[in-house]
C-alpha atoms as a PDB file:
ATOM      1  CA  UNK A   1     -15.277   8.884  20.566  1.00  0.00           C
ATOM      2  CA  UNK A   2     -12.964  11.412  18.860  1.00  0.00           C
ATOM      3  CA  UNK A   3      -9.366  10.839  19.027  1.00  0.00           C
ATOM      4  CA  UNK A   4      -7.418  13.938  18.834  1.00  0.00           C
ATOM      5  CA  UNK A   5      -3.619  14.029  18.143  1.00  0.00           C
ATOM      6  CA  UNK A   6      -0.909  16.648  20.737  1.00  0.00           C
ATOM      7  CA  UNK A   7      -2.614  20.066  19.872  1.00  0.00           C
ATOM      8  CA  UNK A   8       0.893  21.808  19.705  1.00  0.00           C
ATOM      9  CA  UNK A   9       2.126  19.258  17.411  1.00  0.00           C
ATOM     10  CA  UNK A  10      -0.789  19.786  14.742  1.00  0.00           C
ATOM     11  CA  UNK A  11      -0.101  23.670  14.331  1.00  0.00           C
ATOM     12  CA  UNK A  12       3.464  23.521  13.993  1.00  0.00           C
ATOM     13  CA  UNK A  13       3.157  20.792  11.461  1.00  0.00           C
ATOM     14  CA  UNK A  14       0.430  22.616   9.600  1.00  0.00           C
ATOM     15  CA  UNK A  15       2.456  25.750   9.543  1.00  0.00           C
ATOM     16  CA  UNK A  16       5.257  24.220   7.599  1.00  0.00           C
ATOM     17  CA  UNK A  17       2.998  22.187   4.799  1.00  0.00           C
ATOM     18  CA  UNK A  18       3.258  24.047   1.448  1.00  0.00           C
ATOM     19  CA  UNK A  19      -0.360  22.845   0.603  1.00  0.00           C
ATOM     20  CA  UNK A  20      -3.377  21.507   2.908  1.00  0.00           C
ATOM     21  CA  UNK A  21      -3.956  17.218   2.064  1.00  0.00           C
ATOM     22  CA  UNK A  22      -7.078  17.329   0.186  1.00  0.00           C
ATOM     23  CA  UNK A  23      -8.851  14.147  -2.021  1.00  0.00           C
ATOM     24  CA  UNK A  24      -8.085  15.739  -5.018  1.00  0.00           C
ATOM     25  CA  UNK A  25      -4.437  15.968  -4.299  1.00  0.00           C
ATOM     26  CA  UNK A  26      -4.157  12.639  -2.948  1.00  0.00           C
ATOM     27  CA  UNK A  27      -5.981  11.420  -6.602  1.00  0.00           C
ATOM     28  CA  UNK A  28      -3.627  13.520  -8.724  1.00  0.00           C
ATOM     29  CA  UNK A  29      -0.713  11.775  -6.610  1.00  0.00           C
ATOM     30  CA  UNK A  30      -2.630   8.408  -7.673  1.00  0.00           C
ATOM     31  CA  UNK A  31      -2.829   9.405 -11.392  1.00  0.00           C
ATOM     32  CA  UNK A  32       0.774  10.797 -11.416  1.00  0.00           C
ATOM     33  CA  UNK A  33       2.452   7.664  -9.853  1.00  0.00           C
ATOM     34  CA  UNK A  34       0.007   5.394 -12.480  1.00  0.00           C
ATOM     35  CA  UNK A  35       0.899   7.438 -15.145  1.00  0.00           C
ATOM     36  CA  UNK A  36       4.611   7.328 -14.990  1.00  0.00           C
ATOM     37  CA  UNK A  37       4.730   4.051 -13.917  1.00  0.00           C
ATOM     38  CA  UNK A  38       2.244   2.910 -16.505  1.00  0.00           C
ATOM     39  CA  UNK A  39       3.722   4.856 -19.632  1.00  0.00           C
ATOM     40  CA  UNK A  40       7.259   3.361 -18.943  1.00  0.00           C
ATOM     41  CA  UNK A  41       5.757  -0.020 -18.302  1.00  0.00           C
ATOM     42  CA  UNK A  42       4.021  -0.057 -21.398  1.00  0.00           C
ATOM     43  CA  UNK A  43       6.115   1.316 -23.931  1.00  0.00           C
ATOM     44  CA  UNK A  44       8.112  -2.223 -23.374  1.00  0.00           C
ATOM     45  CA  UNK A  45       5.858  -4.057 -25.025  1.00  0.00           C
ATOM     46  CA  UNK A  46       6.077  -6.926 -22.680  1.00  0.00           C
ATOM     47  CA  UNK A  47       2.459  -8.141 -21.106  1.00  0.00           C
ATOM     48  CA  UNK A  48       2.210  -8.564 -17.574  1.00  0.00           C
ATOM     49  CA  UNK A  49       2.207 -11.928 -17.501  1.00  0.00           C
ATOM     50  CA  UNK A  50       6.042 -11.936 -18.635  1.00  0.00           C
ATOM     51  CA  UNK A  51       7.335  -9.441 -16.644  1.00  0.00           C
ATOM     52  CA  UNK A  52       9.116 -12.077 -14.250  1.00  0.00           C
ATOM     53  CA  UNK A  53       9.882 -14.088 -16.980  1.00  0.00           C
ATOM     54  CA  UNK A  54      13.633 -13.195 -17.554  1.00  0.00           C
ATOM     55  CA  UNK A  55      15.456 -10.857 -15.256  1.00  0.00           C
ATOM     56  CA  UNK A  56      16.026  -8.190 -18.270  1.00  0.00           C
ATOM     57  CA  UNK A  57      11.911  -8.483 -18.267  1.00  0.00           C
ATOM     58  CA  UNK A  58      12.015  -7.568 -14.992  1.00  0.00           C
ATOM     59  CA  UNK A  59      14.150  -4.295 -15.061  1.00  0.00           C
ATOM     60  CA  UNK A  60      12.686  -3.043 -17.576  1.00  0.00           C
ATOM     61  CA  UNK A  61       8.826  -3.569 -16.549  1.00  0.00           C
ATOM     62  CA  UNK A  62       9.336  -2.806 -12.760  1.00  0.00           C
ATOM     63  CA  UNK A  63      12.232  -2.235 -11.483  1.00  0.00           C
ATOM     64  CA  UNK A  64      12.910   0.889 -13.892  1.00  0.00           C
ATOM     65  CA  UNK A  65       8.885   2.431 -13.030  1.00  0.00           C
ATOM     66  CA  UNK A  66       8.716   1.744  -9.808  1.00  0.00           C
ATOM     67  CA  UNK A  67      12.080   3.472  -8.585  1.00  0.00           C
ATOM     68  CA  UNK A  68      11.576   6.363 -10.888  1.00  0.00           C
ATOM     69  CA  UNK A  69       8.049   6.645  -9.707  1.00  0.00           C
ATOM     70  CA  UNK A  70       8.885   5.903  -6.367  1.00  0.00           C
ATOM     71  CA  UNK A  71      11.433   8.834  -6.145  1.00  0.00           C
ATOM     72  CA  UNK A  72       8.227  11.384  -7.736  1.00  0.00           C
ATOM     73  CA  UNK A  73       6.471  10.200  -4.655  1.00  0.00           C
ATOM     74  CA  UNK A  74       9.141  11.104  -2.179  1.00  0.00           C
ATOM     75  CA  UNK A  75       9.625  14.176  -3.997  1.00  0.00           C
ATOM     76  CA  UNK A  76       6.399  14.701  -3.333  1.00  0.00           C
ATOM     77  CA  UNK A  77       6.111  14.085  -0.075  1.00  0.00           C
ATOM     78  CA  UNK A  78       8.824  16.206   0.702  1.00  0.00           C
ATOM     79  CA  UNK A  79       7.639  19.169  -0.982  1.00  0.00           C
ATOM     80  CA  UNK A  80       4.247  18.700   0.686  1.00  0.00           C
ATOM     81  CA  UNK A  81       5.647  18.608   3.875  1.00  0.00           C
ATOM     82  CA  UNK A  82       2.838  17.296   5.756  1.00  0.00           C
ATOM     83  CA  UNK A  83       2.436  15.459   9.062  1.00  0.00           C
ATOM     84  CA  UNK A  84       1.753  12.149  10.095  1.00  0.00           C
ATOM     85  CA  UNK A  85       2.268  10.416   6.446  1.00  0.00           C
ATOM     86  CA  UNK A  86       4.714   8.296   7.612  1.00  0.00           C
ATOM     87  CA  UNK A  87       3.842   7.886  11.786  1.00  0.00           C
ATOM     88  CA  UNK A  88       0.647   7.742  13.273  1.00  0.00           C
ATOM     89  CA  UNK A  89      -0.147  10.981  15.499  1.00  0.00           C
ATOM     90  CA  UNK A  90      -1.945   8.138  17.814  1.00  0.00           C
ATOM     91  CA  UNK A  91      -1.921   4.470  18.282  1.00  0.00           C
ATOM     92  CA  UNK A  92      -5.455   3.051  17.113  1.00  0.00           C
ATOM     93  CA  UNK A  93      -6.759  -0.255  18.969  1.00  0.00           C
ATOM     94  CA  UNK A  94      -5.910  -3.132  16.475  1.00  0.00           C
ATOM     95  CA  UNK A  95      -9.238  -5.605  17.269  1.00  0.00           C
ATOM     96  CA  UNK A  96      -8.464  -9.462  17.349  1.00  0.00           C
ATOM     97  CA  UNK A  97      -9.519 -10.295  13.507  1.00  0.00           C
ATOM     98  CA  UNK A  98      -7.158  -7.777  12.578  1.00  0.00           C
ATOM     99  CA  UNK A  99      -3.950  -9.573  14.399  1.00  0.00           C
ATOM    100  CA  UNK A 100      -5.252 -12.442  12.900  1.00  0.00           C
ATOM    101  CA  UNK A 101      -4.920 -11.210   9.528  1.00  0.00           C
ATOM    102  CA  UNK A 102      -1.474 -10.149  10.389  1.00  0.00           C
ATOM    103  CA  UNK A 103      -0.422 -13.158  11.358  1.00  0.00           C
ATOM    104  CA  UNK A 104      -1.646 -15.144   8.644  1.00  0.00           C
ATOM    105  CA  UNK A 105      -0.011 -12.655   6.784  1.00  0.00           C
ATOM    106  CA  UNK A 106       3.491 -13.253   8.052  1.00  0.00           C
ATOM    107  CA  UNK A 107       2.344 -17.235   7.974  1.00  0.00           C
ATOM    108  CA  UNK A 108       1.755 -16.816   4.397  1.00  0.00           C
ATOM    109  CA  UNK A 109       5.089 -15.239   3.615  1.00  0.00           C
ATOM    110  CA  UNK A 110       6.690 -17.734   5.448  1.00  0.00           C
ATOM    111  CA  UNK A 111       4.925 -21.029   3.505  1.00  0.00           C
ATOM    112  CA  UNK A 112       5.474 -19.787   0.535  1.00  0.00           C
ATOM    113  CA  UNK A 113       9.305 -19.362   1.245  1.00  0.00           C
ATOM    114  CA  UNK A 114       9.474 -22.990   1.961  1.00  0.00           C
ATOM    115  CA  UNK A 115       7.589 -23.877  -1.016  1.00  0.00           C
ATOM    116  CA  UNK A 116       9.883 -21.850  -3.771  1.00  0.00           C
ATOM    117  CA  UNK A 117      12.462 -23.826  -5.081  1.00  0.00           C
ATOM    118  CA  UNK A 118      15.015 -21.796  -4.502  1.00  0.00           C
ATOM    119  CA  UNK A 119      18.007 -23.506  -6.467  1.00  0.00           C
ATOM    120  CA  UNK A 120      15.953 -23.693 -10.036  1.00  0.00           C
ATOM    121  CA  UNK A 121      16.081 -19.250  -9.639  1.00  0.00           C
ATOM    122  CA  UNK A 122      18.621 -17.726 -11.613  1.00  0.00           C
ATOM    123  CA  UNK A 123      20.267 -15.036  -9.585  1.00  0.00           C
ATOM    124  CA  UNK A 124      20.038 -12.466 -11.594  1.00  0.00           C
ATOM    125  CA  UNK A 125      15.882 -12.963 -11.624  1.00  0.00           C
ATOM    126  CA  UNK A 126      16.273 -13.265  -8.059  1.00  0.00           C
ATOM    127  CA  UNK A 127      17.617 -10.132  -7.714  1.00  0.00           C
ATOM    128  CA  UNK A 128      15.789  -8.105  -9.499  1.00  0.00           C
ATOM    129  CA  UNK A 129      12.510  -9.686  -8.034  1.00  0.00           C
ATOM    130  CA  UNK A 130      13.989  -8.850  -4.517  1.00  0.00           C
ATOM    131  CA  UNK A 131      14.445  -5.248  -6.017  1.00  0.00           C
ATOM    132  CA  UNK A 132      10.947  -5.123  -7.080  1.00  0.00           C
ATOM    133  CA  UNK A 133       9.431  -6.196  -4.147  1.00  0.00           C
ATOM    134  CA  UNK A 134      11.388  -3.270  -2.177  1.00  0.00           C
ATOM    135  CA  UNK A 135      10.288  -0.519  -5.084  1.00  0.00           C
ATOM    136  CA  UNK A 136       6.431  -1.659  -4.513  1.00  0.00           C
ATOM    137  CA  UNK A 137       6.602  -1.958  -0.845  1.00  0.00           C
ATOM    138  CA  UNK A 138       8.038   1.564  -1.039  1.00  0.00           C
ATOM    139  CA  UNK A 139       6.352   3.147  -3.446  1.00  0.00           C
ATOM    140  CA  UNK A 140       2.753   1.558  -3.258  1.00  0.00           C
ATOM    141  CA  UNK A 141       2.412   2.259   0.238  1.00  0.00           C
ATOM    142  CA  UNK A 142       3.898   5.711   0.663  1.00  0.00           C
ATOM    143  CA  UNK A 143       1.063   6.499  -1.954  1.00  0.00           C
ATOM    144  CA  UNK A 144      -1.776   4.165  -0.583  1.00  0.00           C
ATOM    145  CA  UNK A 145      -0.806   3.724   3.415  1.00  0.00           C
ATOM    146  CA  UNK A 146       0.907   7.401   3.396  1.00  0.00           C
ATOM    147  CA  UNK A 147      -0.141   9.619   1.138  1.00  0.00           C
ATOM    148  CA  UNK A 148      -3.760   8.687   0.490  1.00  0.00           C
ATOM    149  CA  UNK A 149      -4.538   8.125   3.978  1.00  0.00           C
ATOM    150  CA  UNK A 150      -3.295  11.011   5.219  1.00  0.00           C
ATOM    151  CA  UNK A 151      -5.606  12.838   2.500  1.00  0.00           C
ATOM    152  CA  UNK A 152      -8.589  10.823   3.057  1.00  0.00           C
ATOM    153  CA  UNK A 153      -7.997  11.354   7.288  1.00  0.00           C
ATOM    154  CA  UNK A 154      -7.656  15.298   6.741  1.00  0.00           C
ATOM    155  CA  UNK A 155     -10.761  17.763   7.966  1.00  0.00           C
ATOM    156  CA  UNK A 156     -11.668  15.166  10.839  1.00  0.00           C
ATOM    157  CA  UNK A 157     -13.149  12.296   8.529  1.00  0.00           C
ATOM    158  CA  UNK A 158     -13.897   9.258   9.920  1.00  0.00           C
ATOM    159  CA  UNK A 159     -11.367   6.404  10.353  1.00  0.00           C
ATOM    160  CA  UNK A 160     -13.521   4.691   8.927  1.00  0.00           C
ATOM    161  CA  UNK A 161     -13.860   6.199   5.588  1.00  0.00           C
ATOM    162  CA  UNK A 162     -10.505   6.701   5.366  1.00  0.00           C
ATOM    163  CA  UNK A 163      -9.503   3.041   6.040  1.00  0.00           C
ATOM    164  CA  UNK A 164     -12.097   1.579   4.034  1.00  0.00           C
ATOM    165  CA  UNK A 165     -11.781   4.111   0.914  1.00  0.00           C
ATOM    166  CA  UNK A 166      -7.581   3.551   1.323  1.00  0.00           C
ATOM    167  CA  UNK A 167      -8.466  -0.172   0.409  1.00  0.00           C
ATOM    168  CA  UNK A 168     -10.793  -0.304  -2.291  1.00  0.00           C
ATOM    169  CA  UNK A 169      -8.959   2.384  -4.298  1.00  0.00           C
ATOM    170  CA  UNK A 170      -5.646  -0.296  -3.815  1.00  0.00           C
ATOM    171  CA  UNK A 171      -7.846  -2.791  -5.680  1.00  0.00           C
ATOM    172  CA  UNK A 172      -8.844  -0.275  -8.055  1.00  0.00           C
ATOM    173  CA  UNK A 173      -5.815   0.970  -8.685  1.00  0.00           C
ATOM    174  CA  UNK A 174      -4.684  -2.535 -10.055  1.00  0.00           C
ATOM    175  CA  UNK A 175      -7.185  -2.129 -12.962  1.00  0.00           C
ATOM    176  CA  UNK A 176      -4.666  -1.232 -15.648  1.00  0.00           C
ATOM    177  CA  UNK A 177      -3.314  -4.595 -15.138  1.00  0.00           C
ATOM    178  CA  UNK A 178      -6.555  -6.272 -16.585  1.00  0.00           C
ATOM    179  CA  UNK A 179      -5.632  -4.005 -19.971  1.00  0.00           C
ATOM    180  CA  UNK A 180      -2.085  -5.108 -19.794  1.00  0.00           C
ATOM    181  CA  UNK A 181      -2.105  -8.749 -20.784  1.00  0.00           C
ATOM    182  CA  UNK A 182      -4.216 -10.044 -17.409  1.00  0.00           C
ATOM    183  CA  UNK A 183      -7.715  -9.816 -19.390  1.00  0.00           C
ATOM    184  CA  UNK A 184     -10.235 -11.690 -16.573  1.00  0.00           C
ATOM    185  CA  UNK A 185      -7.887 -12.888 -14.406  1.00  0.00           C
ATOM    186  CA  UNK A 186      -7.240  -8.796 -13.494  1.00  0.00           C
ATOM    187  CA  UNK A 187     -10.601  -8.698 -12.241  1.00  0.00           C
ATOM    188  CA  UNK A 188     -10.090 -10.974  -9.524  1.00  0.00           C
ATOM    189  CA  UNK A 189      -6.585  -9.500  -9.046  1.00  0.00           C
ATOM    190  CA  UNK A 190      -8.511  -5.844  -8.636  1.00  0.00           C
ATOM    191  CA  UNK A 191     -10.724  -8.111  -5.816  1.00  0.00           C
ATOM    192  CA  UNK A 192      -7.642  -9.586  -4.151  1.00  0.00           C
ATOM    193  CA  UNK A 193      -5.844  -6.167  -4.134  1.00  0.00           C
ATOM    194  CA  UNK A 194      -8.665  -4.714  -2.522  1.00  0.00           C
ATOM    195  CA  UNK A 195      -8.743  -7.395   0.763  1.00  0.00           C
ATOM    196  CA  UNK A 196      -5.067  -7.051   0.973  1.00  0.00           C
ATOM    197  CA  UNK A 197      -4.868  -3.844   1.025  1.00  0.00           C
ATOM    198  CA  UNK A 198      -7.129  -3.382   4.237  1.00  0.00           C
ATOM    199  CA  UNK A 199      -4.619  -5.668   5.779  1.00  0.00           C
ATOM    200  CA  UNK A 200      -1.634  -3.649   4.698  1.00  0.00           C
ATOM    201  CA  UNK A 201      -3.692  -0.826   6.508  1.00  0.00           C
ATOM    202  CA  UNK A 202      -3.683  -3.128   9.841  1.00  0.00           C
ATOM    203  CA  UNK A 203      -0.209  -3.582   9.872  1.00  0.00           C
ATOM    204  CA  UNK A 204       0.124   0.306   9.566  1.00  0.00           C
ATOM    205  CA  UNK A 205      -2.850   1.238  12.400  1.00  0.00           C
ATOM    206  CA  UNK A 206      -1.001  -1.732  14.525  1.00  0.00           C
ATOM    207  CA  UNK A 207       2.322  -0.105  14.499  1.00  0.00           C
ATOM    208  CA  UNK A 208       1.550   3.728  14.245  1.00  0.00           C
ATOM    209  CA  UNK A 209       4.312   3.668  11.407  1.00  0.00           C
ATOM    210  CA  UNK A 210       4.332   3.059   7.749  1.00  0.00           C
ATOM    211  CA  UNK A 211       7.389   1.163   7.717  1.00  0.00           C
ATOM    212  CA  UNK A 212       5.878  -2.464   8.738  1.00  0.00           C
ATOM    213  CA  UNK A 213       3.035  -1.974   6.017  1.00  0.00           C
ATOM    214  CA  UNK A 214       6.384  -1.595   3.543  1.00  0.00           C
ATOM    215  CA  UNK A 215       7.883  -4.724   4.344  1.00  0.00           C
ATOM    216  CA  UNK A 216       5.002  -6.926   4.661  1.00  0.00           C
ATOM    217  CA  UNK A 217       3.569  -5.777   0.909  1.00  0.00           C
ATOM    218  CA  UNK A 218       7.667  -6.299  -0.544  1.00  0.00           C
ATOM    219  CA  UNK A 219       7.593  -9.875   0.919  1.00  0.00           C
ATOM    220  CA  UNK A 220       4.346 -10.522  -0.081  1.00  0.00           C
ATOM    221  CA  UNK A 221       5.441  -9.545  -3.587  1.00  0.00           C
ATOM    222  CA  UNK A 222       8.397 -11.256  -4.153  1.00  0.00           C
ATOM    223  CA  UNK A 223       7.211 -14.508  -2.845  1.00  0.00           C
ATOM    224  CA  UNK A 224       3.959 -14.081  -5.132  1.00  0.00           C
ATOM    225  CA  UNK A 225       6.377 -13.222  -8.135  1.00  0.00           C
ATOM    226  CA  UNK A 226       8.746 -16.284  -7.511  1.00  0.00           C
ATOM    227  CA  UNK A 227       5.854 -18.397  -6.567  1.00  0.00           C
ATOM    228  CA  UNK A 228       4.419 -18.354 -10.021  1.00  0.00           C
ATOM    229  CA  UNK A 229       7.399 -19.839 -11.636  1.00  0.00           C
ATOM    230  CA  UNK A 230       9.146 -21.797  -9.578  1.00  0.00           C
ATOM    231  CA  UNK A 231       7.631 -23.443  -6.560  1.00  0.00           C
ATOM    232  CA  UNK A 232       6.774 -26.980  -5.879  1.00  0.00           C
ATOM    233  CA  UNK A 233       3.739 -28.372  -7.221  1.00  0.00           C
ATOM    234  CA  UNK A 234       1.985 -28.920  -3.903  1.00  0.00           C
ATOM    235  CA  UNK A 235       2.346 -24.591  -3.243  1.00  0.00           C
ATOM    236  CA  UNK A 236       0.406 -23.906  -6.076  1.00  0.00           C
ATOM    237  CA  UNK A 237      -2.666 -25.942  -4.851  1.00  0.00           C
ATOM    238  CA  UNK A 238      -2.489 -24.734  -0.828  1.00  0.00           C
ATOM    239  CA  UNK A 239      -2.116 -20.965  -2.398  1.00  0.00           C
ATOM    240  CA  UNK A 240      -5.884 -21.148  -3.836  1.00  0.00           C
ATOM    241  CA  UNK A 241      -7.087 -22.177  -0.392  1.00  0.00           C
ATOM    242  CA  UNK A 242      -5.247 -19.824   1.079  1.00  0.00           C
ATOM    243  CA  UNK A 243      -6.549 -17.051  -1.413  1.00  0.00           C
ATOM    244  CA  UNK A 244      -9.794 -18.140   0.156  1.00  0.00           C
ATOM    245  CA  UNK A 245      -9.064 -17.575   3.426  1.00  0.00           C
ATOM    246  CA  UNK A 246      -7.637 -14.150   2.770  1.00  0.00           C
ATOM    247  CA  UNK A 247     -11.053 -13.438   1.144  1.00  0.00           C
ATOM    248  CA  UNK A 248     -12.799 -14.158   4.404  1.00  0.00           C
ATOM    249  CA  UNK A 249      -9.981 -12.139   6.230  1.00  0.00           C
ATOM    250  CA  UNK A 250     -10.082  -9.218   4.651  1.00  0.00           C
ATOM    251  CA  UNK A 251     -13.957  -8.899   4.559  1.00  0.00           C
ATOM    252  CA  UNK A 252     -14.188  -9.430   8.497  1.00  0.00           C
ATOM    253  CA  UNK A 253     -11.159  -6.775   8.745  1.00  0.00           C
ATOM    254  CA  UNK A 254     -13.497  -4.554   6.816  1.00  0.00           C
ATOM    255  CA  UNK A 255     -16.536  -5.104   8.747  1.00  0.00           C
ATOM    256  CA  UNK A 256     -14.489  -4.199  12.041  1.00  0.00           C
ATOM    257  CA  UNK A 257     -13.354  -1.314  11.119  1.00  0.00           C
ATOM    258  CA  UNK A 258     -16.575  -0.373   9.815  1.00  0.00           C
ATOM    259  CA  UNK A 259     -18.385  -1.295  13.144  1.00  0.00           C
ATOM    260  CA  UNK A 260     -15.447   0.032  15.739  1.00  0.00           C
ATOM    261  CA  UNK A 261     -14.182   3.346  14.129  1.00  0.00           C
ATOM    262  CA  UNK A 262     -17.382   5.513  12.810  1.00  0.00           C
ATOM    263  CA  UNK A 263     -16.600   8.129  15.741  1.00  0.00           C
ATOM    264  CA  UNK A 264     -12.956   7.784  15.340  1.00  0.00           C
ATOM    265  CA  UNK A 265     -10.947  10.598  13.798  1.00  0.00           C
ATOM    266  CA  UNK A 266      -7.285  10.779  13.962  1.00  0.00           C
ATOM    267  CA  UNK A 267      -6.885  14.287  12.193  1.00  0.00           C
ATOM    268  CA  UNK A 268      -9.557  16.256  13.888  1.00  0.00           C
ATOM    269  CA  UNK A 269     -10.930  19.010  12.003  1.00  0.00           C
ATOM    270  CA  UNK A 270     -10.603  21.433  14.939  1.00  0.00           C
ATOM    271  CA  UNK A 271      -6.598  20.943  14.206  1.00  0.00           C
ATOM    272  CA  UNK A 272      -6.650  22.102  11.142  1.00  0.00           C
ATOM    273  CA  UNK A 273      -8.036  25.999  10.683  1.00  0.00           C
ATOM    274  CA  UNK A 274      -5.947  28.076   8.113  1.00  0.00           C
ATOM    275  CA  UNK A 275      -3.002  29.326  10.820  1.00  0.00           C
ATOM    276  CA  UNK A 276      -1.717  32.623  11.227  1.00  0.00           C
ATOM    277  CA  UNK A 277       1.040  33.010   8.631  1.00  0.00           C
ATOM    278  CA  UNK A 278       3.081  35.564  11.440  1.00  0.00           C
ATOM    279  CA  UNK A 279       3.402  32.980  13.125  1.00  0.00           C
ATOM    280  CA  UNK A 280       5.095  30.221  10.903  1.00  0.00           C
ATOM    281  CA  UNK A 281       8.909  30.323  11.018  1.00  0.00           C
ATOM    282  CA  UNK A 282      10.757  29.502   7.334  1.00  0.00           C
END
């Protein structure tokens, strides 16, 4: 079944973009944001493994990148002036595995907030961890759950293949991080990225909007972040179980959207001829 967004809607919007969403843009968005935010990382000199150490650490290694590169991407954006990057033209069935890895999404978030202990943070770590989490949530998903899908859904390709590809270029795009201190321990973090990032997709296709995709990823971030240095001992051992089950999660979530959206396409090709440039309006 082909799912087709309002017809009138389509040609207006495709009349005002400056340029048609393509792979090989969305990729040179990818290598632009990684770029920045990776050169500016870098030329710190702090591994990744201290980022969160000190809240001067923090600044300098993520808050700094991510808001300058997150600002390229809305520049970006709004140059490109494309449709449907940050709402849904249609509302896509979200199957039962799929709320399921929402909510043990949101059930994640929450344990690990009761597991931090919160008085042993110094505030000014705190904050910029907070800040962090809202510059990836921003920035990660505009590119990944905006900008990339919106490329990868363009000329009537399969929900499908646009889903699936959106998620395992996430994980890839976590690679650097294995040159950047991680070693081994980025290879499973490439893995991890990957799963989550089909559920950051969910929460997205669940919604029609980008904004809930946002907020789950910042939460999920700055709990991680504070997490690894101060939580109770007890978090540390439920969090590798519950790695596990986000393993399985992710992997069915896959699968279903494998097996239920072949024949979907949310950008139809038909929508998207060259239009008459009489008839666009500056």
């Amino acid at each position: 079944m082909i799912l087709k967004a309002d017809g009138l809607e389509s040609a207006s919007t495709s009349c005002r973009a400056r340029i048609r969403p393509s792979l090989t843009i969305g990729i040179s968005g990818w290598v632009m944001y990684s770029g920045l935010a990776g050169v500016l990382q870098f030329q710190t000199g702090i591994p990744y493994p201290q980022w969160f150490k000190t809240a001067d650490n923090a600044v300098q290694t993520a808050v700094i990148p991510l808001a300058l590169a997150g600002l390229v991407l809305l520049a970006l954006t709004f140059w490109c002036r494309w449709d449907h990057v940050w709402r849904d033209p249609i509302r896509l069935r979200a199957t039962g595995i799929m709320k399921i890895s929402m909510l043990a999404w949101v059930a994640m978030i929450a344990f690990r907030m009761v597991g931090i202990t919160w008085s042993s943070v110094p505030p000014a770590l705190l904050l910029a961890i907070i800040a962090t989490g809202v510059g990836v949530g921003f920035a990660e998903e505009l590119l990944f759950r905006g900008i990339f899908l919106r490329c990868l859904r363009e000329g009537g390709r399969s929900e499908a293949a646009a889903a699936i590809w959106t998620g395992i270029c996430f994980g890839l795009f976590h690679v650097p991080n294995i040159f950047m201190g991680m070693g081994l321990i980025g290879v499973l973090q490439v893995i991890l990225a990957a799963l989550s990032g089909i559920i950051l997709y969910v929460f997205r296709r669940y919604s029609g909007l980008i904004w809930p995709a946002m907020v789950a990823h910042g939460l999920w971030d700055v709990t991680t972040f504070l997490a690894g240095g101060y939580a109770y001992p007890w978090l540390g051992r439920a969090s590798v179980a519950a790695q596990l089950m986000f393993v399985v999660l992710g992997i069915l979530v896959y699968i279903s959207i494998y097996r239920n959206d072949q024949e979907t396409a949310v950008i139809p090709e038909v929508q998207h001829h060259d239009p008459d440039p009489t008839a666009c309006v500056s």
